[in-house]
C-alpha atoms as a PDB file:
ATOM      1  CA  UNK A   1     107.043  77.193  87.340  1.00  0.00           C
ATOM      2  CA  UNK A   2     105.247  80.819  86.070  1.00  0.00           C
ATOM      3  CA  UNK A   3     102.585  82.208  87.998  1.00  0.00           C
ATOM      4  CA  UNK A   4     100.454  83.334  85.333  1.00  0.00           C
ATOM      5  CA  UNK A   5      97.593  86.251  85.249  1.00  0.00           C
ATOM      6  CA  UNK A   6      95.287  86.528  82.345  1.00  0.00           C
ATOM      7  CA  UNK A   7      92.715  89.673  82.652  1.00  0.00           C
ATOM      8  CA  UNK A   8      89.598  88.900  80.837  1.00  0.00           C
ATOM      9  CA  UNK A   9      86.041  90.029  79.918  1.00  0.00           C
ATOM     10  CA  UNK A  10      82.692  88.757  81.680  1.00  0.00           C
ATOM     11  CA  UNK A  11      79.750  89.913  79.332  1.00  0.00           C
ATOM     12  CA  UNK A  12      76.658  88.949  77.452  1.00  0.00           C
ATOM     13  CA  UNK A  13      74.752  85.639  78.403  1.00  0.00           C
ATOM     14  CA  UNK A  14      78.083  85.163  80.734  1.00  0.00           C
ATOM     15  CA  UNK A  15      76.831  87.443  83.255  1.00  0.00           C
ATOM     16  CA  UNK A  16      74.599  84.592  84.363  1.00  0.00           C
ATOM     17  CA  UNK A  17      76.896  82.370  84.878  1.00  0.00           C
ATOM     18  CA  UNK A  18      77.704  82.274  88.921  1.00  0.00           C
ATOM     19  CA  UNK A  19      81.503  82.451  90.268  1.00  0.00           C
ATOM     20  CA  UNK A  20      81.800  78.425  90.955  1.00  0.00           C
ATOM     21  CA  UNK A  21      80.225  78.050  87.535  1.00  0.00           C
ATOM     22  CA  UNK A  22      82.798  80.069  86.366  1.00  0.00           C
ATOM     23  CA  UNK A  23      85.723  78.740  88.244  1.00  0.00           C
ATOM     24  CA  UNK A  24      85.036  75.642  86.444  1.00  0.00           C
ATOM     25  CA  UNK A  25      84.490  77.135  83.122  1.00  0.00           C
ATOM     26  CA  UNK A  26      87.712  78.570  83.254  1.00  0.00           C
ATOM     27  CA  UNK A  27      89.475  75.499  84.498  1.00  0.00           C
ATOM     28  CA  UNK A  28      87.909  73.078  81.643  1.00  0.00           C
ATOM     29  CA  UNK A  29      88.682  76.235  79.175  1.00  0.00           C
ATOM     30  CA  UNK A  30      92.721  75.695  80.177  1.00  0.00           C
ATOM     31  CA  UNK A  31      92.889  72.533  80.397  1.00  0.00           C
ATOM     32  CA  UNK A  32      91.706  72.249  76.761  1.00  0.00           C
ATOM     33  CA  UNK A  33      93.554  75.007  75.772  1.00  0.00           C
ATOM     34  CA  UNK A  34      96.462  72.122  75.961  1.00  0.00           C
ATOM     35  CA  UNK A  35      98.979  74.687  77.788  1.00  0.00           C
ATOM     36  CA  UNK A  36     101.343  73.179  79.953  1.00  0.00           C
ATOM     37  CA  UNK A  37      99.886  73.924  83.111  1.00  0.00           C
ATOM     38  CA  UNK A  38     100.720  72.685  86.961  1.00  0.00           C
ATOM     39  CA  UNK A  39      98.590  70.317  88.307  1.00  0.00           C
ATOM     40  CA  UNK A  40      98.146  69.960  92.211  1.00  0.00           C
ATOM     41  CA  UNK A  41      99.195  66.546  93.744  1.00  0.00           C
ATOM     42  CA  UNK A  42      97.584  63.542  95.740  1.00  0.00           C
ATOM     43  CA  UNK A  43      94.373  61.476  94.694  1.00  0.00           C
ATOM     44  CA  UNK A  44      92.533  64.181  92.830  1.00  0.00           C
ATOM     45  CA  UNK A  45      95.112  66.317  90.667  1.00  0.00           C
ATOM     46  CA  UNK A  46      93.505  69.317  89.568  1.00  0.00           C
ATOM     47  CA  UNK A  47      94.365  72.626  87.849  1.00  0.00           C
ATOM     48  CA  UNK A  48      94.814  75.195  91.004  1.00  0.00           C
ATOM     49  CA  UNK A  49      92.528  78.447  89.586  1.00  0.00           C
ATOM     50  CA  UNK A  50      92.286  82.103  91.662  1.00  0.00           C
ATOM     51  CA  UNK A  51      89.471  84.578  90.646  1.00  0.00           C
ATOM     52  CA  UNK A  52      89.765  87.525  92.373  1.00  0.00           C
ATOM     53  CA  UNK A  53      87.293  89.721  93.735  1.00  0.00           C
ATOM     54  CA  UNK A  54      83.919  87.221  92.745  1.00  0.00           C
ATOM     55  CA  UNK A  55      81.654  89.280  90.162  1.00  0.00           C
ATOM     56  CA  UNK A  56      77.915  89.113  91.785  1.00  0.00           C
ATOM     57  CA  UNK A  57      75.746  87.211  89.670  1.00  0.00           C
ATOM     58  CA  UNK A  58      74.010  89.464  86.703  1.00  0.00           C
ATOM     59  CA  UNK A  59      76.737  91.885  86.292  1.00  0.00           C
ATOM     60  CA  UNK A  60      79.400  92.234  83.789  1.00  0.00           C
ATOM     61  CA  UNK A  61      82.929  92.907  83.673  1.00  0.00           C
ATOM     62  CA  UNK A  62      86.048  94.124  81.293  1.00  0.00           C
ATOM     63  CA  UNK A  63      88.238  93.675  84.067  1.00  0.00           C
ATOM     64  CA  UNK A  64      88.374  90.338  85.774  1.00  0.00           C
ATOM     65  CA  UNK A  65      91.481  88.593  86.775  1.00  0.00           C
ATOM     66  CA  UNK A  66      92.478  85.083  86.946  1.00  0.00           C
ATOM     67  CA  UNK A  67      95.737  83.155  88.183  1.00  0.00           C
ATOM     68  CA  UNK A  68      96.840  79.864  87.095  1.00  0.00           C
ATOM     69  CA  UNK A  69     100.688  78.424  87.378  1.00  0.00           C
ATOM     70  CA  UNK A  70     102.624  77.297  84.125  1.00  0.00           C
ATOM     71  CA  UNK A  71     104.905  74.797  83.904  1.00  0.00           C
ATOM     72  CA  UNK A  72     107.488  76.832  81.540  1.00  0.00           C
ATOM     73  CA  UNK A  73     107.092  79.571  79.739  1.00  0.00           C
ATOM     74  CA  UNK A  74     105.248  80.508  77.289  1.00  0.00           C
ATOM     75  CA  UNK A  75     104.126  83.320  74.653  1.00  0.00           C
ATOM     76  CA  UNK A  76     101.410  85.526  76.097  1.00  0.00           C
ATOM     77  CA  UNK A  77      99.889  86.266  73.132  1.00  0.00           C
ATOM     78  CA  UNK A  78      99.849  82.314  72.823  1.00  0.00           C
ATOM     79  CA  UNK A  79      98.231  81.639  75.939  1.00  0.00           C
ATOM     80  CA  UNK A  80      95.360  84.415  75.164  1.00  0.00           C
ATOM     81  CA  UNK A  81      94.796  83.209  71.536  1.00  0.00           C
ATOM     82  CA  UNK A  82      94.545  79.356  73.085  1.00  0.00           C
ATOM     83  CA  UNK A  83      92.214  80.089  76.349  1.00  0.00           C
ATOM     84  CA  UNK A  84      89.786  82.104  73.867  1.00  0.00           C
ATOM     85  CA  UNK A  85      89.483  79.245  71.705  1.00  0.00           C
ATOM     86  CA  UNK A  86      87.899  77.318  73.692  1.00  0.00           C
ATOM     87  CA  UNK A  87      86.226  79.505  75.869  1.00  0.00           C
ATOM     88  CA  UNK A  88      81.711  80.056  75.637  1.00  0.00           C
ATOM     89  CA  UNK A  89      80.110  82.991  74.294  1.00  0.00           C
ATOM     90  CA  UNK A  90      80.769  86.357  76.737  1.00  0.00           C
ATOM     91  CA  UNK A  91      84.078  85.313  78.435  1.00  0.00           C
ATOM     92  CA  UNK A  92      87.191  86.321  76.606  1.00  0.00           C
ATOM     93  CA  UNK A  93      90.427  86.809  77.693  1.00  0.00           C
ATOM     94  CA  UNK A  94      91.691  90.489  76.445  1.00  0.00           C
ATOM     95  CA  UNK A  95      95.734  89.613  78.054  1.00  0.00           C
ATOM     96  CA  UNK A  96      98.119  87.215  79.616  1.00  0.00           C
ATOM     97  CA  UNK A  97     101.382  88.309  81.722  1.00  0.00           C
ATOM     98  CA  UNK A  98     103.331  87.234  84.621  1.00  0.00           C
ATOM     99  CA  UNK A  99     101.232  87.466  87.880  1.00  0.00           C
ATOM    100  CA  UNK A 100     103.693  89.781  90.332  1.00  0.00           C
ATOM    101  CA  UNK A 101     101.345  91.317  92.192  1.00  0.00           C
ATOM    102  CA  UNK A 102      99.459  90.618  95.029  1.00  0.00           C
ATOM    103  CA  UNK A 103      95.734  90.362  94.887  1.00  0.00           C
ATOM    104  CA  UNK A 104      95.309  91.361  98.129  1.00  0.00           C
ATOM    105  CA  UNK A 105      96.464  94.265  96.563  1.00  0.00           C
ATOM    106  CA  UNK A 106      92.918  95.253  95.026  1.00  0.00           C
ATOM    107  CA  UNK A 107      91.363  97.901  97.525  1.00  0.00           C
ATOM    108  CA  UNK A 108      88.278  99.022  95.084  1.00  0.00           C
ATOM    109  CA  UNK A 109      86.898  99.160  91.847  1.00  0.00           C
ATOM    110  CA  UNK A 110      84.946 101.133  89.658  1.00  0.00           C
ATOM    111  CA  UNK A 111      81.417 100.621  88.391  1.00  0.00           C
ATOM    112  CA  UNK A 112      79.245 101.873  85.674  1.00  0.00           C
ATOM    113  CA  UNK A 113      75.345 101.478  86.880  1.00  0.00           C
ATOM    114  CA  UNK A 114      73.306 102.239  84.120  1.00  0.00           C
ATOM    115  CA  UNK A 115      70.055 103.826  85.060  1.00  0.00           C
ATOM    116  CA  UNK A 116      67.476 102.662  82.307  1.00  0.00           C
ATOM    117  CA  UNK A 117      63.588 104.659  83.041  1.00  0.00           C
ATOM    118  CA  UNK A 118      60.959 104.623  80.313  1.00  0.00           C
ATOM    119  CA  UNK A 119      60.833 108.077  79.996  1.00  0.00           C
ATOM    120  CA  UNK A 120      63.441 110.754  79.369  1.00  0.00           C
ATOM    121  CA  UNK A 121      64.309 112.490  82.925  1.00  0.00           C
ATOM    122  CA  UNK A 122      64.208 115.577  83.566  1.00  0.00           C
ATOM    123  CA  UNK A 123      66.297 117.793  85.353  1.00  0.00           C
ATOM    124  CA  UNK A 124      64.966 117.912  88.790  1.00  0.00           C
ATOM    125  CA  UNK A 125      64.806 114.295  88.978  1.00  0.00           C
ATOM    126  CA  UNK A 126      67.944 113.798  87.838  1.00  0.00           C
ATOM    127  CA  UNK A 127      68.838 116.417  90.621  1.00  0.00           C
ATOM    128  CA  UNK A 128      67.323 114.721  93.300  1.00  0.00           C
ATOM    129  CA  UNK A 129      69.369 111.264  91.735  1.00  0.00           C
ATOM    130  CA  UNK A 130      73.090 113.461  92.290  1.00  0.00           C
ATOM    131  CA  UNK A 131      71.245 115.352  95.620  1.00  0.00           C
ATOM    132  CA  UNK A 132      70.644 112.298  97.376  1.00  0.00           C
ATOM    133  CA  UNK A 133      74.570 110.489  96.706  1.00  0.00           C
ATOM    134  CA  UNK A 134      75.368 114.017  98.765  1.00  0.00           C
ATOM    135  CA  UNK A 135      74.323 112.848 101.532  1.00  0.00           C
ATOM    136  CA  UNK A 136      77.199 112.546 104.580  1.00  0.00           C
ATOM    137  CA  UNK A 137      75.004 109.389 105.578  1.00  0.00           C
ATOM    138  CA  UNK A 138      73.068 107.038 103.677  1.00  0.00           C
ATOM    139  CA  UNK A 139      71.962 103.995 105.840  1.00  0.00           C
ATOM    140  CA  UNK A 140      70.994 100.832 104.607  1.00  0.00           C
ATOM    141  CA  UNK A 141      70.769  97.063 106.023  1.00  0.00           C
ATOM    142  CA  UNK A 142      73.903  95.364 104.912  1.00  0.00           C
ATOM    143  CA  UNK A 143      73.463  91.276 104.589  1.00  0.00           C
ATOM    144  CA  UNK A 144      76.340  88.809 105.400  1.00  0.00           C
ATOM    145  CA  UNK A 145      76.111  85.284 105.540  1.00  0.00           C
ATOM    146  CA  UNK A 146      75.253  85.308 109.237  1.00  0.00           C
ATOM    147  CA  UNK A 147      73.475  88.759 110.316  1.00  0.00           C
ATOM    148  CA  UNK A 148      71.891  91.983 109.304  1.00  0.00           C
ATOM    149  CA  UNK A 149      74.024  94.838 110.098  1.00  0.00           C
ATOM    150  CA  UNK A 150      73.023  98.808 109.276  1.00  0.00           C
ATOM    151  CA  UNK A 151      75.367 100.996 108.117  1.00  0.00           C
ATOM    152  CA  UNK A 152      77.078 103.758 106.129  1.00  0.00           C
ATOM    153  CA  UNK A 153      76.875 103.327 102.420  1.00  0.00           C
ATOM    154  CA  UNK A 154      78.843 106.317 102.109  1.00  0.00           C
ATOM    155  CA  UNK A 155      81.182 104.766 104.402  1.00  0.00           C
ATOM    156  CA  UNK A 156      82.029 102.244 101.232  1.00  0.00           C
ATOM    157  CA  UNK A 157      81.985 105.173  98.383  1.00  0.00           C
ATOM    158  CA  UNK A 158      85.296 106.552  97.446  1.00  0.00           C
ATOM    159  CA  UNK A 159      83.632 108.504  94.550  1.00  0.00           C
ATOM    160  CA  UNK A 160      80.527 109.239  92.511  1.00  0.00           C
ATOM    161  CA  UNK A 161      79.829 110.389  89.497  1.00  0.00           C
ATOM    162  CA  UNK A 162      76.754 110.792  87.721  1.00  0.00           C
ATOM    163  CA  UNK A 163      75.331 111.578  83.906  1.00  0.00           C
ATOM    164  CA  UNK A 164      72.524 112.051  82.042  1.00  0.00           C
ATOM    165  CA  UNK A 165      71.066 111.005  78.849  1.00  0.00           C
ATOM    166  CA  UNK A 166      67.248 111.460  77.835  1.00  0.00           C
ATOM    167  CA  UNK A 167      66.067 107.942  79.761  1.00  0.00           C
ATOM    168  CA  UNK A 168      69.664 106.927  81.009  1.00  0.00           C
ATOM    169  CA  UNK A 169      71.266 107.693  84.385  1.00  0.00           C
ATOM    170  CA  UNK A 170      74.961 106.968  84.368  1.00  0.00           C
ATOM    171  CA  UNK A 171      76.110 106.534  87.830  1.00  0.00           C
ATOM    172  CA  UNK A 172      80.298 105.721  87.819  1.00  0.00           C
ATOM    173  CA  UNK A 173      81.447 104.036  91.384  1.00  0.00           C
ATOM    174  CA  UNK A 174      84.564 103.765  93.058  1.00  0.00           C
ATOM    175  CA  UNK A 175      83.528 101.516  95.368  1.00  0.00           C
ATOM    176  CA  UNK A 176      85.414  99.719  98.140  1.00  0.00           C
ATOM    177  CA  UNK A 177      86.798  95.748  97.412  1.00  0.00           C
ATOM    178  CA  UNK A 178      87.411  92.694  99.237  1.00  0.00           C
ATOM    179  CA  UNK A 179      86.554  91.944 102.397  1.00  0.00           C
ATOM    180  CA  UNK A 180      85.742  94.997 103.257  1.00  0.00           C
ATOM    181  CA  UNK A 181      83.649  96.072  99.985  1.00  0.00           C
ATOM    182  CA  UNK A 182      80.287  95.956  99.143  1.00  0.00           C
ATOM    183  CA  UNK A 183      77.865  94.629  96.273  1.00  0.00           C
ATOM    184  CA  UNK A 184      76.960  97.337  94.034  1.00  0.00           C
ATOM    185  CA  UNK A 185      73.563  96.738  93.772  1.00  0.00           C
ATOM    186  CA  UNK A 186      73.233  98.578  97.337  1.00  0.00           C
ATOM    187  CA  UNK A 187      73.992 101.805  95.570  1.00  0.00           C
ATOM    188  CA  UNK A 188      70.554 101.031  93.637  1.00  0.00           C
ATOM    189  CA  UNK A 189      68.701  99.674  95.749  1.00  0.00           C
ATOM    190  CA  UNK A 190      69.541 102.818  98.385  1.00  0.00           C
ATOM    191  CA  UNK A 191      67.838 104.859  96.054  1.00  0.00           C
ATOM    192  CA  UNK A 192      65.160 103.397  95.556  1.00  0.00           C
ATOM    193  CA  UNK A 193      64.260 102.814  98.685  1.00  0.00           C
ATOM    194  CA  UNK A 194      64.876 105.580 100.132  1.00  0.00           C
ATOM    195  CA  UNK A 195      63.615 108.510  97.436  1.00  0.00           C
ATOM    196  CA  UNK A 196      60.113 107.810  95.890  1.00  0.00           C
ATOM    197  CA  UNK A 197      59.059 107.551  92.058  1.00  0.00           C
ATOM    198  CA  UNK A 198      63.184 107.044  90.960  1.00  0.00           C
ATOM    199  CA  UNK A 199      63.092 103.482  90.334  1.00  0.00           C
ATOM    200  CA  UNK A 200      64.469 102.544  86.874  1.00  0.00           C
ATOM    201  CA  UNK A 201      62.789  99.771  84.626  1.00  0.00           C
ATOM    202  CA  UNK A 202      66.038  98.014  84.909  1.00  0.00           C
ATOM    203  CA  UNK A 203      69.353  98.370  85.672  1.00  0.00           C
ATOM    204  CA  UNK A 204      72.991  97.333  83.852  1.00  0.00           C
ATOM    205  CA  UNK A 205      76.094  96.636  86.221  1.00  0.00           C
ATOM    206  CA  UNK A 206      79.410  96.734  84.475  1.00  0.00           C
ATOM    207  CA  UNK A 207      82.814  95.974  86.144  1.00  0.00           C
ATOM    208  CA  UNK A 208      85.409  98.933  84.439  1.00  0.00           C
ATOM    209  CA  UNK A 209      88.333  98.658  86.551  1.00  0.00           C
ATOM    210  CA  UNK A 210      90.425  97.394  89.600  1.00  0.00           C
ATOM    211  CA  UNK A 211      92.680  99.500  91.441  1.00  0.00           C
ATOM    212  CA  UNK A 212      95.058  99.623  94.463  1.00  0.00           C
ATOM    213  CA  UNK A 213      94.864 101.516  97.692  1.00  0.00           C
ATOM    214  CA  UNK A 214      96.547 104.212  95.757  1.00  0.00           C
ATOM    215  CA  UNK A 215      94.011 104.130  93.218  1.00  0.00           C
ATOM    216  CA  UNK A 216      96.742 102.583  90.830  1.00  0.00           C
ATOM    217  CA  UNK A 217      95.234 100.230  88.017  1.00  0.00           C
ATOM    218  CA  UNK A 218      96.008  96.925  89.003  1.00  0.00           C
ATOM    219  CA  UNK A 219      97.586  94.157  87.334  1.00  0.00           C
END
């Protein structure tokens, strides 16, 4: 059997499709695909499917990965060229290859907020934007699924960088992953909470890339 990895984009009307939604997207998409792929065993056979690090609902992503198991191998260019044609509008899978690495592996990842304001900023706002990511402490109320816990967003920042273009604030994340990460929408809503008459008319969230601990792209 072939572990198999395929590394795919999440965009478009996708982005509103949630992770379980997706995990069975992407099983019905292989198993139509007609690839010879391992099924589990006992009463309910099923293909067995591994997203790693989920994708919060509403944001897109070139850089999702997903492992399946093959019963022999095949082509990789054939398994992306099959997947994709049967796969909805916004997912599409850019590459296939053999899954050797861990995805425990994955310590952060980097995201592009896009600031979007209905009037060009100027340069003292957009100072105050890059002033207040400065700070050695920004606290906010982090939610889990059983309590309400205040802490450090700076504490889950590895880096920050921002941009400007007449209405757009371009704010690229390296943000901490996994169990110990946190949603990216709490480097927004800090801001806006916290600094007065900076709140965008809406905001874009895209996924650009995974890495390691030592900031190695992973694969």
């Amino acid at each position: 059997m072939f572990k198999t990895r395929i590394l795919f984009k999440k965009t478009g009307r996708a982005v509103y499709i949630s992770h379980l939604d997706l995990m069975q997207t992407m099983t019905r998409a292989i198993c139509r695909s007609k690839l010879p792929v391992w099924y589990s065993e006992g009463f309910n056979p099923h293909i067995y499917l591994s997203i790693a690090a989920p994708l919060p609902l509403g944001m897109s992503s070139i850089c999702e990965v997903a492992d399946f198991t093959l019963l022999e191998r095949i082509n990789f260019t054939e398994v992306t060229e099959k997947i994709n044609a049967v796969l909805p509008e916004g997912l599409e899978v850019v590459c296939a290859y053999d899954a050797v690495r861990k995805v425990k592996d994955i310590a952060c990842a980097k995201f592009r907020l896009t600031l979007n304001y209905e009037k060009p900023v100027d340069g003292a706002d957009f100072l105050r934007i890059t002033d207040f990511y400065k700070r050695e402490r920004i606290e906010i109320e982090k939610k889990s699924k059983s309590s309400v816990n205040l802490v450090n967003l700076k504490d889950y920042i590895r880096e920050i960088r921002a941009d400007l273009k007449e209405k757009l604030v371009y704010l690229d994340v390296l943000l901490r992953a996994g169990e110990g990460g946190i949603n990216p929408e709490y480097i927004m809503t800090a801001l806006t909470n916290q600094e007065s008459g900076l709140k965008p008319e809406f905001t874009d969230f895209l996924k650009l890339e995974i890495y390691d601990e030592g900031l190695n792209v992973f694969r």
